[in-house]
C-alpha atoms as a PDB file:
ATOM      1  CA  UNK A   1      11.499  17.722  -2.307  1.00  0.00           C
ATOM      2  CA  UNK A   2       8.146  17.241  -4.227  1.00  0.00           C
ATOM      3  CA  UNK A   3       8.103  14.236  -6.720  1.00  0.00           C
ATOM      4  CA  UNK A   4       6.058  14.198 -10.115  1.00  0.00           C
ATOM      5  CA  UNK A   5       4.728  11.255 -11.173  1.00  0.00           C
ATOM      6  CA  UNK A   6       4.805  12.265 -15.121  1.00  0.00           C
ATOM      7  CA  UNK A   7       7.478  10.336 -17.254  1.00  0.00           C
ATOM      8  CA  UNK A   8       8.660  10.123 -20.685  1.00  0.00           C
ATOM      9  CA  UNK A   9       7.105   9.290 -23.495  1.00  0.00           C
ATOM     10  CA  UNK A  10       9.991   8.334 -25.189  1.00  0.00           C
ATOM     11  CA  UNK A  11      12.031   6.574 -22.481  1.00  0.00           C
ATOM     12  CA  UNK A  12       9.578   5.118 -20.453  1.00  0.00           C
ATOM     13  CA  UNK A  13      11.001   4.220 -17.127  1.00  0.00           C
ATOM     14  CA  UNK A  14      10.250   0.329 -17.500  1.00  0.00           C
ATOM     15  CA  UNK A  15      11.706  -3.051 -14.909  1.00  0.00           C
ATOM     16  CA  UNK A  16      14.090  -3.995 -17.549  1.00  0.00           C
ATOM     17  CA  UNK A  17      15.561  -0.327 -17.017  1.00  0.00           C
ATOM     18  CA  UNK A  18      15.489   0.539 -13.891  1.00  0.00           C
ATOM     19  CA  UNK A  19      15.906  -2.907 -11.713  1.00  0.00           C
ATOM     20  CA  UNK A  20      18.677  -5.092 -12.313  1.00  0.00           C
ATOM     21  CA  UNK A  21      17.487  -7.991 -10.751  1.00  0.00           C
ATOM     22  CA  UNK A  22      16.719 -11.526 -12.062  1.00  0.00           C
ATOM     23  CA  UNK A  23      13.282 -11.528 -13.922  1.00  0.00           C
ATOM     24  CA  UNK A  24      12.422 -15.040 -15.477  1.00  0.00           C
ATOM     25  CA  UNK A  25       8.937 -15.123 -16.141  1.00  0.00           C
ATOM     26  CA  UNK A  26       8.449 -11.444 -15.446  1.00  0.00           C
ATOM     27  CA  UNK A  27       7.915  -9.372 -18.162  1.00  0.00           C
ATOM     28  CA  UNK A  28      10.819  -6.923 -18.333  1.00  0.00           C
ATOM     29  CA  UNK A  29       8.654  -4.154 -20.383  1.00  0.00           C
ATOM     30  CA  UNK A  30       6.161  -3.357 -17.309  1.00  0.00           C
ATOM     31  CA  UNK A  31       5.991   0.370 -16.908  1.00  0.00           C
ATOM     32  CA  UNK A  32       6.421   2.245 -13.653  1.00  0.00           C
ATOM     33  CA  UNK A  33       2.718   3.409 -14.816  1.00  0.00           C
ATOM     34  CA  UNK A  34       1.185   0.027 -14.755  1.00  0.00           C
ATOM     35  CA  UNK A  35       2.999  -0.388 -11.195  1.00  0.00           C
ATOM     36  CA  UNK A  36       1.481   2.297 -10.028  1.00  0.00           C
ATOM     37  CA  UNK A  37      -2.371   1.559 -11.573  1.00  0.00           C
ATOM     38  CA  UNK A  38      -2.053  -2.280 -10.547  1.00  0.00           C
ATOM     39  CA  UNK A  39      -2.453  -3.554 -14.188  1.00  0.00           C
ATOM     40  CA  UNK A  40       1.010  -5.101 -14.638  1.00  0.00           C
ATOM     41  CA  UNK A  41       0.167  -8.515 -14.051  1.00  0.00           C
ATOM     42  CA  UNK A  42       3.587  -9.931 -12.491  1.00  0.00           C
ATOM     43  CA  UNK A  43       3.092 -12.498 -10.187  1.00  0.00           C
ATOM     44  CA  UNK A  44       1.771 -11.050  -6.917  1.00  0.00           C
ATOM     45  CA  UNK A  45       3.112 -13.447  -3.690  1.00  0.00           C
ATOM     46  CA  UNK A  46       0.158 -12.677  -1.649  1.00  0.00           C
ATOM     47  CA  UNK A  47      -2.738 -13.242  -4.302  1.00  0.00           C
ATOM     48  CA  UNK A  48      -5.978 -12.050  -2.467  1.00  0.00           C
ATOM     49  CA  UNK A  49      -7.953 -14.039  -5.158  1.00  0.00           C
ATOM     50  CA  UNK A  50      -6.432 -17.834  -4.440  1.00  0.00           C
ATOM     51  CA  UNK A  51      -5.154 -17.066  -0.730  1.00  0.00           C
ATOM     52  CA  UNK A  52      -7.105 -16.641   2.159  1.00  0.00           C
ATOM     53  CA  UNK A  53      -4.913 -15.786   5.211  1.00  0.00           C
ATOM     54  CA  UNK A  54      -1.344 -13.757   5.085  1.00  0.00           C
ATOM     55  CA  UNK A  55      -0.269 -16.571   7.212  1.00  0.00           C
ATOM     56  CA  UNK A  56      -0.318 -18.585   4.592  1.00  0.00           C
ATOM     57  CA  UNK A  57       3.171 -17.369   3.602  1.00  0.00           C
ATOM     58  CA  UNK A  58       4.696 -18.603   6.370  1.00  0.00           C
ATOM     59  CA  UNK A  59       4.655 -22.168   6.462  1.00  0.00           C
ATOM     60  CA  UNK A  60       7.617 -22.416   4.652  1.00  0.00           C
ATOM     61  CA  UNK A  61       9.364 -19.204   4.731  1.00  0.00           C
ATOM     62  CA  UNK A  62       9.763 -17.310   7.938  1.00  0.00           C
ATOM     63  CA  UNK A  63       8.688 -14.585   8.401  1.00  0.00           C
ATOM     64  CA  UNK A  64      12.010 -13.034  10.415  1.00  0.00           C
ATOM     65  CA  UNK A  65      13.686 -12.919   7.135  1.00  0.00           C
ATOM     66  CA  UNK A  66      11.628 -10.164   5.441  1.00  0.00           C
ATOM     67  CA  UNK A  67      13.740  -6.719   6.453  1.00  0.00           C
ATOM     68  CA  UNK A  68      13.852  -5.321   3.289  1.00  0.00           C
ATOM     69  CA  UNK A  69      12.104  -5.428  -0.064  1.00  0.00           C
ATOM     70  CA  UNK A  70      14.399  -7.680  -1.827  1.00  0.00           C
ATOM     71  CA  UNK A  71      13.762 -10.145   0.902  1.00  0.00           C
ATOM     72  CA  UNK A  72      10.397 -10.625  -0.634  1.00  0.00           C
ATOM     73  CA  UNK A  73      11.749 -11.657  -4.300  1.00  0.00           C
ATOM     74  CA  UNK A  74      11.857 -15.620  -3.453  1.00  0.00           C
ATOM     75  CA  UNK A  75       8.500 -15.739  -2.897  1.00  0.00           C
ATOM     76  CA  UNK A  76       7.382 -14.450  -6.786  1.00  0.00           C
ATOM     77  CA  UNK A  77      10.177 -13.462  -8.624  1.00  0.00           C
ATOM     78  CA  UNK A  78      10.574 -17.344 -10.005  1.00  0.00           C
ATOM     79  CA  UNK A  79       6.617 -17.124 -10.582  1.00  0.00           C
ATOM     80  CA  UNK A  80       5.112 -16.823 -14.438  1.00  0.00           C
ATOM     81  CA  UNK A  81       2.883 -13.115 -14.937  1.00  0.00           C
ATOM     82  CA  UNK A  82      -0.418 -13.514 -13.668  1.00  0.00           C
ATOM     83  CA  UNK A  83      -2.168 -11.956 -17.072  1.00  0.00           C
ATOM     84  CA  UNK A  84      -0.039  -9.427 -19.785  1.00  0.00           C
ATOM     85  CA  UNK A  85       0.803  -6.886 -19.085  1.00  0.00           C
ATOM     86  CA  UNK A  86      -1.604  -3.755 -19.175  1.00  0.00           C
ATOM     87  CA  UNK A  87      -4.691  -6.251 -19.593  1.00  0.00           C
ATOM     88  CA  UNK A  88      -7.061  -5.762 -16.767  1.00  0.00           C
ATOM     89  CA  UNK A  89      -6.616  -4.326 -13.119  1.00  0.00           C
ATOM     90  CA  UNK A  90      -5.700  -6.452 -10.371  1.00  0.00           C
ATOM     91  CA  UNK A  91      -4.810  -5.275  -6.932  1.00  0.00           C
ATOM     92  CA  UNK A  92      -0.986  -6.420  -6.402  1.00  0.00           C
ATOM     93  CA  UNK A  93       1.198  -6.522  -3.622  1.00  0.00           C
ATOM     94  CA  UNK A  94       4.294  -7.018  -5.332  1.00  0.00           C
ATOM     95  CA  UNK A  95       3.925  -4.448  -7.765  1.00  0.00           C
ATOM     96  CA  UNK A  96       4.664  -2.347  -4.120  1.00  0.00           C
ATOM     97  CA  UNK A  97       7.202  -4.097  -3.676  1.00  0.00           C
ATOM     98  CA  UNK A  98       9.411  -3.813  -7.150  1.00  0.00           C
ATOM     99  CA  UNK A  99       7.814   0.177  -6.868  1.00  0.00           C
ATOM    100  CA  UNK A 100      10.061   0.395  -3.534  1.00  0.00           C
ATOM    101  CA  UNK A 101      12.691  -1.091  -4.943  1.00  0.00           C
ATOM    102  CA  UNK A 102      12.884   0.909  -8.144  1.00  0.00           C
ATOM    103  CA  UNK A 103      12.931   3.744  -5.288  1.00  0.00           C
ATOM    104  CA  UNK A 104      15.634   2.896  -3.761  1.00  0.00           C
ATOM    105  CA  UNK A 105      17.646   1.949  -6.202  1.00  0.00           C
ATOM    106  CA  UNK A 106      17.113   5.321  -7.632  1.00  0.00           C
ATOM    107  CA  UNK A 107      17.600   7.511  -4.513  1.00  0.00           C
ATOM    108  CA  UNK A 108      20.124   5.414  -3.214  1.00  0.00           C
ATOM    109  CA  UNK A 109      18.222   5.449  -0.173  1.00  0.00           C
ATOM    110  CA  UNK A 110      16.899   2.576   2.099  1.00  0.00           C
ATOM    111  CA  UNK A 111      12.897   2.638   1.433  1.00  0.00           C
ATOM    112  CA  UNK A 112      12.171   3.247   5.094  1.00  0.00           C
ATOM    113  CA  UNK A 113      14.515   6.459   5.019  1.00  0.00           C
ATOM    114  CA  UNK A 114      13.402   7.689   1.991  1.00  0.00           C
ATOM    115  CA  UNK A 115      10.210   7.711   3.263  1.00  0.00           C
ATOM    116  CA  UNK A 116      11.211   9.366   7.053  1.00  0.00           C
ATOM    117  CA  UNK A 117      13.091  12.624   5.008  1.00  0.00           C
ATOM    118  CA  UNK A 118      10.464  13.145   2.297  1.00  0.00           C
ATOM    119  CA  UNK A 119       7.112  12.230   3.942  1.00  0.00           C
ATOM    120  CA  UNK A 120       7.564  11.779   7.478  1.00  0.00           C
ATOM    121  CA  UNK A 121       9.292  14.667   8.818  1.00  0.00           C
ATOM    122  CA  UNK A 122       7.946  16.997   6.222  1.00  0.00           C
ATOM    123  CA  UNK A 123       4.244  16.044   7.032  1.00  0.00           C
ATOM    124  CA  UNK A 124       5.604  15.995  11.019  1.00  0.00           C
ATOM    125  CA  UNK A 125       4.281  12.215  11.196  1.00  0.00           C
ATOM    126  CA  UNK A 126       6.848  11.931  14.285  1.00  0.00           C
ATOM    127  CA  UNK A 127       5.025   8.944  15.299  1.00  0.00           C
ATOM    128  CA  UNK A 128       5.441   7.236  12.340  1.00  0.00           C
ATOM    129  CA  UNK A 129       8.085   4.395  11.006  1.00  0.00           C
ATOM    130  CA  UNK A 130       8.620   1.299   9.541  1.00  0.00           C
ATOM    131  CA  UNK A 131       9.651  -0.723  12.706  1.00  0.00           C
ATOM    132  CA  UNK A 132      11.121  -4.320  12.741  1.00  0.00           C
ATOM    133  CA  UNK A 133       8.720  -6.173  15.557  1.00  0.00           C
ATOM    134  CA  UNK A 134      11.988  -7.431  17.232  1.00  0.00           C
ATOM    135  CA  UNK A 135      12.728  -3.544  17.698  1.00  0.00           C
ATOM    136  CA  UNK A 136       9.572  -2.043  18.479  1.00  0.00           C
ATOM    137  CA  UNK A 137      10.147   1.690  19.875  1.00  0.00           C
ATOM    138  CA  UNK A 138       8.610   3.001  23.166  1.00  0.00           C
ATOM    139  CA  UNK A 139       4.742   3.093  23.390  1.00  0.00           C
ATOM    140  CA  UNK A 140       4.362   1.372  20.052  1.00  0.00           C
ATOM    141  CA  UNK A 141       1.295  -1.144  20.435  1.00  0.00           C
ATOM    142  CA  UNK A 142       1.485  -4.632  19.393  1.00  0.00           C
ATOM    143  CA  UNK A 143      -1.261  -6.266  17.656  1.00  0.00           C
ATOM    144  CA  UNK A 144      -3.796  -9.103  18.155  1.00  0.00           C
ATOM    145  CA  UNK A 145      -5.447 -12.085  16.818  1.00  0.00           C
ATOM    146  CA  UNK A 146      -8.140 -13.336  17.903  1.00  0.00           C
ATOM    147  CA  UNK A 147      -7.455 -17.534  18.684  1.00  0.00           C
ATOM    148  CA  UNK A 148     -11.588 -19.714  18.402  1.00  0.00           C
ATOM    149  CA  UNK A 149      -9.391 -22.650  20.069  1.00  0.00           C
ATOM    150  CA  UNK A 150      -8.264 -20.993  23.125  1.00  0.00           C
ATOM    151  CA  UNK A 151     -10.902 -18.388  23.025  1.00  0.00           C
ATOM    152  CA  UNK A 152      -8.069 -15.598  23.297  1.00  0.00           C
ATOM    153  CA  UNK A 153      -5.473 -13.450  21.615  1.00  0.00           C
ATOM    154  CA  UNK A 154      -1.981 -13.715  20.525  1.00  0.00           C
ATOM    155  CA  UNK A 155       0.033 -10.840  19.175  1.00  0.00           C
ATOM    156  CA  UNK A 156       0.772 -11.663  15.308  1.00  0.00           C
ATOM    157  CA  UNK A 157       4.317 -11.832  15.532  1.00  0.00           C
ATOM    158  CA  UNK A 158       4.806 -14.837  13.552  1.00  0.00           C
ATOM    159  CA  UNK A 159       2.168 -13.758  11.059  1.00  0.00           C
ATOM    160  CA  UNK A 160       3.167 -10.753   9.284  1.00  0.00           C
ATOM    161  CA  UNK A 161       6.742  -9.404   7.815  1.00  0.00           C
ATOM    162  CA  UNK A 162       8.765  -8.467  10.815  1.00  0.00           C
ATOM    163  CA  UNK A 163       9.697  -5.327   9.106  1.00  0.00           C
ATOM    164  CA  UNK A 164       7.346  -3.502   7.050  1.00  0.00           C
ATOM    165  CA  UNK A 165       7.815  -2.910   3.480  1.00  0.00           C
ATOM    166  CA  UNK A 166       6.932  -1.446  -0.133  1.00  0.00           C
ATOM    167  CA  UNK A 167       3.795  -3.308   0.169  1.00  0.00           C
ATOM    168  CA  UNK A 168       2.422  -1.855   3.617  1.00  0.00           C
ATOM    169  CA  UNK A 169       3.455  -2.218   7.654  1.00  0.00           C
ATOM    170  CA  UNK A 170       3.908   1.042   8.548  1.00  0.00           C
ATOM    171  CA  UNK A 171       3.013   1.774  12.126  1.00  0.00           C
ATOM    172  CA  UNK A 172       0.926   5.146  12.403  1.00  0.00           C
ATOM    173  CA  UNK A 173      -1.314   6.760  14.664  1.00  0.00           C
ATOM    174  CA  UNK A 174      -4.534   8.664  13.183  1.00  0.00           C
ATOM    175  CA  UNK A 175      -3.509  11.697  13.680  1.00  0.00           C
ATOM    176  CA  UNK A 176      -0.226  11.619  11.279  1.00  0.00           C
ATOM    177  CA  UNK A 177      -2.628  10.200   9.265  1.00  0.00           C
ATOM    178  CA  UNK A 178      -4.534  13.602   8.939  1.00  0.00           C
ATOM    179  CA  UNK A 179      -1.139  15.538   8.396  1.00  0.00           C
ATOM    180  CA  UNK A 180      -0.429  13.507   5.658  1.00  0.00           C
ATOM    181  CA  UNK A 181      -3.637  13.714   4.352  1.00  0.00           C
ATOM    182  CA  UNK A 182      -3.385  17.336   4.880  1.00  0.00           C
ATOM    183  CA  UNK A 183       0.005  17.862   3.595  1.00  0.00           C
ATOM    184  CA  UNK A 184      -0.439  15.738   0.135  1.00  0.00           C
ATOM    185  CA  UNK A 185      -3.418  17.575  -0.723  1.00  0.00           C
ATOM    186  CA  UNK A 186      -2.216  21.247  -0.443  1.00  0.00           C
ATOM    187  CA  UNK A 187       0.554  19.798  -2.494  1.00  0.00           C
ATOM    188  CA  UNK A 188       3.632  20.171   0.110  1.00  0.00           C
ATOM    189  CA  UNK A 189       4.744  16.225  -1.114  1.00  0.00           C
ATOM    190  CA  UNK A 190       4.051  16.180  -4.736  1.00  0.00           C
ATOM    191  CA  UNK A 191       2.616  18.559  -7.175  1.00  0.00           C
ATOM    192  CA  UNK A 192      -1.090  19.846  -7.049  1.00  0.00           C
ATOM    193  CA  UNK A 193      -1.303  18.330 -10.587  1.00  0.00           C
ATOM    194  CA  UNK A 194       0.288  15.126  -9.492  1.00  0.00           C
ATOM    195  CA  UNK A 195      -2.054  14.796  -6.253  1.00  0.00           C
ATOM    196  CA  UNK A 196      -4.846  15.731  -9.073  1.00  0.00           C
ATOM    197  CA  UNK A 197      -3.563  12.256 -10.846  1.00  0.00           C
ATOM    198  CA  UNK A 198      -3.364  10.288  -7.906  1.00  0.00           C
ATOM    199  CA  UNK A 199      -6.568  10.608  -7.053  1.00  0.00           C
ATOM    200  CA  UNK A 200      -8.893   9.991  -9.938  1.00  0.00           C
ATOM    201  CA  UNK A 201      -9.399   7.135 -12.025  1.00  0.00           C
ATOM    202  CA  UNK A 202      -6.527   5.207 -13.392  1.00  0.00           C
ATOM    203  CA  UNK A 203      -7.352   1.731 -13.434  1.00  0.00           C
ATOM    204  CA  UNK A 204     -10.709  -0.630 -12.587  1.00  0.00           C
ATOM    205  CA  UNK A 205     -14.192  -1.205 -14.144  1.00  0.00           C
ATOM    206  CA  UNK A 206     -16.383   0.361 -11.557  1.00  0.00           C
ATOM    207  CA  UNK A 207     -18.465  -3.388 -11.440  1.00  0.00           C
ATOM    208  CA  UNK A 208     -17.740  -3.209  -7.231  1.00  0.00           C
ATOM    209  CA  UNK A 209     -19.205  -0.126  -5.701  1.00  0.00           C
ATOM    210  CA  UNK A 210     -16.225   0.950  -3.387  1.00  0.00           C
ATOM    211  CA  UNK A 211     -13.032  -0.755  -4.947  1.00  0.00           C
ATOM    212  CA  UNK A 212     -14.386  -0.772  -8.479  1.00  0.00           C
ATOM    213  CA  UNK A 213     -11.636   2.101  -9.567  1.00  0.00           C
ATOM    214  CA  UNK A 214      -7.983   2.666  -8.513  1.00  0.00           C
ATOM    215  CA  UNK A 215      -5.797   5.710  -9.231  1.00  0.00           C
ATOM    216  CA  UNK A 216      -2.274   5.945  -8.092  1.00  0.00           C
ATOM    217  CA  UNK A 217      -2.161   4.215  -4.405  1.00  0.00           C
ATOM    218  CA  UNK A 218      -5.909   5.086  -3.687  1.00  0.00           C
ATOM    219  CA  UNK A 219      -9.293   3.277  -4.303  1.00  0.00           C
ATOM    220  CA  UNK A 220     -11.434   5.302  -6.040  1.00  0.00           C
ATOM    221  CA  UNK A 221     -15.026   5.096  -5.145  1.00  0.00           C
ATOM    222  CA  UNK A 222     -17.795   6.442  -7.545  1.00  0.00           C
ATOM    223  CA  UNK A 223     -19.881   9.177  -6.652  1.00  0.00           C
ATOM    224  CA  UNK A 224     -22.957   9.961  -8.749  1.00  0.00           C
ATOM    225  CA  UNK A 225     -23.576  13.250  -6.869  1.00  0.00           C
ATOM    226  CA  UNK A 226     -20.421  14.640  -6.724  1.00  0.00           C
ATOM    227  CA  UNK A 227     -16.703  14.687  -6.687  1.00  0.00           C
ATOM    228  CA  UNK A 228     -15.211  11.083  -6.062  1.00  0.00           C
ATOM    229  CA  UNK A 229     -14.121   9.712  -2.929  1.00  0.00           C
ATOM    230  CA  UNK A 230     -10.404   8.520  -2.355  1.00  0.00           C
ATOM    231  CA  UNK A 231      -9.379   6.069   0.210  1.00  0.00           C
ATOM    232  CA  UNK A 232      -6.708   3.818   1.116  1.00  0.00           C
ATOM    233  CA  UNK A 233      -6.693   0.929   2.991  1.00  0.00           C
ATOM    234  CA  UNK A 234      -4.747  -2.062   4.694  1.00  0.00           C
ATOM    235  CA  UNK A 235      -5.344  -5.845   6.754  1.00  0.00           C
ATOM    236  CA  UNK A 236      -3.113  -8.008   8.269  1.00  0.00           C
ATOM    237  CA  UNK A 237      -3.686 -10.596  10.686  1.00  0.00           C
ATOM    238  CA  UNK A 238      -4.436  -8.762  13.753  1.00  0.00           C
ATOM    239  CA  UNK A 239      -4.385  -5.061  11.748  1.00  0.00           C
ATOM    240  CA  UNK A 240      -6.835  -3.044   9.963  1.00  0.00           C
ATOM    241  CA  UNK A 241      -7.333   0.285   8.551  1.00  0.00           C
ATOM    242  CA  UNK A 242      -8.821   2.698   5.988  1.00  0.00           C
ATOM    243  CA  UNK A 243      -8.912   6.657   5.773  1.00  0.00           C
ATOM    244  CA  UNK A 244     -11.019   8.238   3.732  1.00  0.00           C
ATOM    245  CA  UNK A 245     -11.097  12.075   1.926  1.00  0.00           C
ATOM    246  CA  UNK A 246     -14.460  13.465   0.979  1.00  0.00           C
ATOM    247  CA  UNK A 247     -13.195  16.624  -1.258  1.00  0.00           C
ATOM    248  CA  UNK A 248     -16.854  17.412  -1.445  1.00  0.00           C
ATOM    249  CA  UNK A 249     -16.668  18.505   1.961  1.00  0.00           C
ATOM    250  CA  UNK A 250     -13.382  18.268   3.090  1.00  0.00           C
ATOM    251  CA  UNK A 251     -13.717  15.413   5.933  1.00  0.00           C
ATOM    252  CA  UNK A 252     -10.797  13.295   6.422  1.00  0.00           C
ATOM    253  CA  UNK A 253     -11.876   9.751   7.969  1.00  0.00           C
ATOM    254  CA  UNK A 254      -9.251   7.597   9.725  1.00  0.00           C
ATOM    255  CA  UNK A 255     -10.113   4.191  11.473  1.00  0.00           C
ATOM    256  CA  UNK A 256      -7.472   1.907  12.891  1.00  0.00           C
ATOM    257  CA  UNK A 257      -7.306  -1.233  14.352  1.00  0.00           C
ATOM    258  CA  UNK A 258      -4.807  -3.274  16.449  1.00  0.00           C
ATOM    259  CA  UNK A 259      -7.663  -6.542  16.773  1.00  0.00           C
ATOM    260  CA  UNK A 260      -8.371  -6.766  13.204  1.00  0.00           C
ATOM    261  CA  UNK A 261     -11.657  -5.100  13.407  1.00  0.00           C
ATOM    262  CA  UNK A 262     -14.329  -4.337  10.557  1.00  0.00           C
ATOM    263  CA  UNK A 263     -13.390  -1.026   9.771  1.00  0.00           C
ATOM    264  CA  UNK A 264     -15.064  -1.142   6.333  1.00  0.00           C
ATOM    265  CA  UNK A 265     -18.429  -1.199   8.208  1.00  0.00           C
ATOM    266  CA  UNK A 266     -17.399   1.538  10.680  1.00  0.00           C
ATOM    267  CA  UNK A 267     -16.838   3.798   7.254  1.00  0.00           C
ATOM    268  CA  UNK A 268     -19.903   2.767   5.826  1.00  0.00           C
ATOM    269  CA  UNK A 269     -21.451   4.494   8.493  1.00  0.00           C
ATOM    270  CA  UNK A 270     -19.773   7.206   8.544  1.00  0.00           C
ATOM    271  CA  UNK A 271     -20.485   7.599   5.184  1.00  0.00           C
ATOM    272  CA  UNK A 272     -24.574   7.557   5.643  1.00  0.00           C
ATOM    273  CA  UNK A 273     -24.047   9.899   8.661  1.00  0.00           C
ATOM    274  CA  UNK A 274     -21.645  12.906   7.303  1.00  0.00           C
ATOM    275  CA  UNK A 275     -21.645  12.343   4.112  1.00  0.00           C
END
């Protein structure tokens, strides 16, 4: 099944349509588009500009609730919009969240599933899931942060969603990173044109030089000699991880982390070296 990411001009696939949850604050008129392009402006409930740790999100709510999406809603949904919609661009987390949601309420499908018969399996990420961390399969690795009190680590159980969701916490290895890589691009997922969407400019002002444009789930980074670079990229505590396509060349970068290392400087290199 390949998916378009086109819609109607006329009936554009909005919140107020497609969710029937309770909004309050949230304006019901955000498009699927602005979703998608992280210029919405709802009320994000991990805001990377005001909070400093995920943990953070914990204190109060644990973190053995979150399962699904919809377990995520009490932490913004009561929340006013951050700016109106369609203003500026501003990377959100639960913009991934409603986008999940909208998916499943469409398919009919659990988000996780969705994902495992139209991504997974076609792409033959077999090694790949959404995993709750009080079910972790065989040979899936835990990971670690890194404690100044004790000078050791502690596995971030407590410090991240115990199931992944619309927002991120997949658990992958690098090489079912390059088959999906490999698989979006010659357009076995989504259409050529789609892909062609996806990764060019959408969003952002181009004022940082490597998240300074977005276009549909990737950054965008500028490149004056050439084609643009498209990357995406996740943290947690104890997690960390970018992967990188240079269409200029064809190289597909993946670096992982289960210690929360600097990957961002480990691409920079690579970068100066094969690029």
């Amino acid at each position: 099944m390949k998916i378009g990411i086109r819609y109607s001009k006329i009936e554009r696939p909005t919140l107020g349509r497609l969710l029937d949850i309770p909004f309050h604050h949230i304006d019901k008129d955000v498009t699927v588009r602005q979703l998608l392009n992280h210029t919405s402006g709802v009320p994000d409930y991990f805001d990377e500009s005001v909070m400093n740790e995920y943990e953070e999100l914990w204190t109060d709510f644990p973190n053995y609730k979150i399962r699904h999406n919809s377990d995520l809603l009490p932490l913004f949904v009561n929340k006013p919009m951050m700016y109106p919609k369609g203003e500026k661009f501003q990377y959100n987390n639960s913009g991934y969240v409603l986008l999940a949601m909208i998916m499943e309420k469409v398919t009919g499908m659990h988000f996780d599933r969705y994902l495992r018969e139209n991504i997974f399996d076609i792409c033959g990420m077999n090694a790949t899931g959404y995993y709750e961390l009080d079910r972790l399969p065989a040979k899936c690795a835990n990971n670690y942060i890194y404690c100044d009190e004790t000078k050791d680590y502690h596995t971030n159980i407590f410090s991240v969603d115990v199931k992944g969701t619309g927002a991120g916490g997949a658990f992958i290895t690098e090489r079912d990173i390059i088959r999906f890589w490999t698989n979006l691009l010659e357009g076995n997922l989504i259409s050529r044109e789609s892909v062609a969407e996806m990764l060019s400019r959408q969003s952002g002002d181009g004022t940082d030089a490597e998240e300074g444009y977005y276009g549909y789930g990737m950054w965008i980074m500028d490149n004056p000699h050439g084609r643009d670079f498209a990357y995406f990229q996740g943290c947690d505590p104890g997690v960390s991880f970018i992967s990188e396509y240079n269409p200029n060349n064809g190289i597909i970068s993946v670096l992982v982390s289960n210690y929360g290392d600097n990957v961002w400087r480990e691409m920079r290199k690579i970068r100066e070296v094969l690029y």
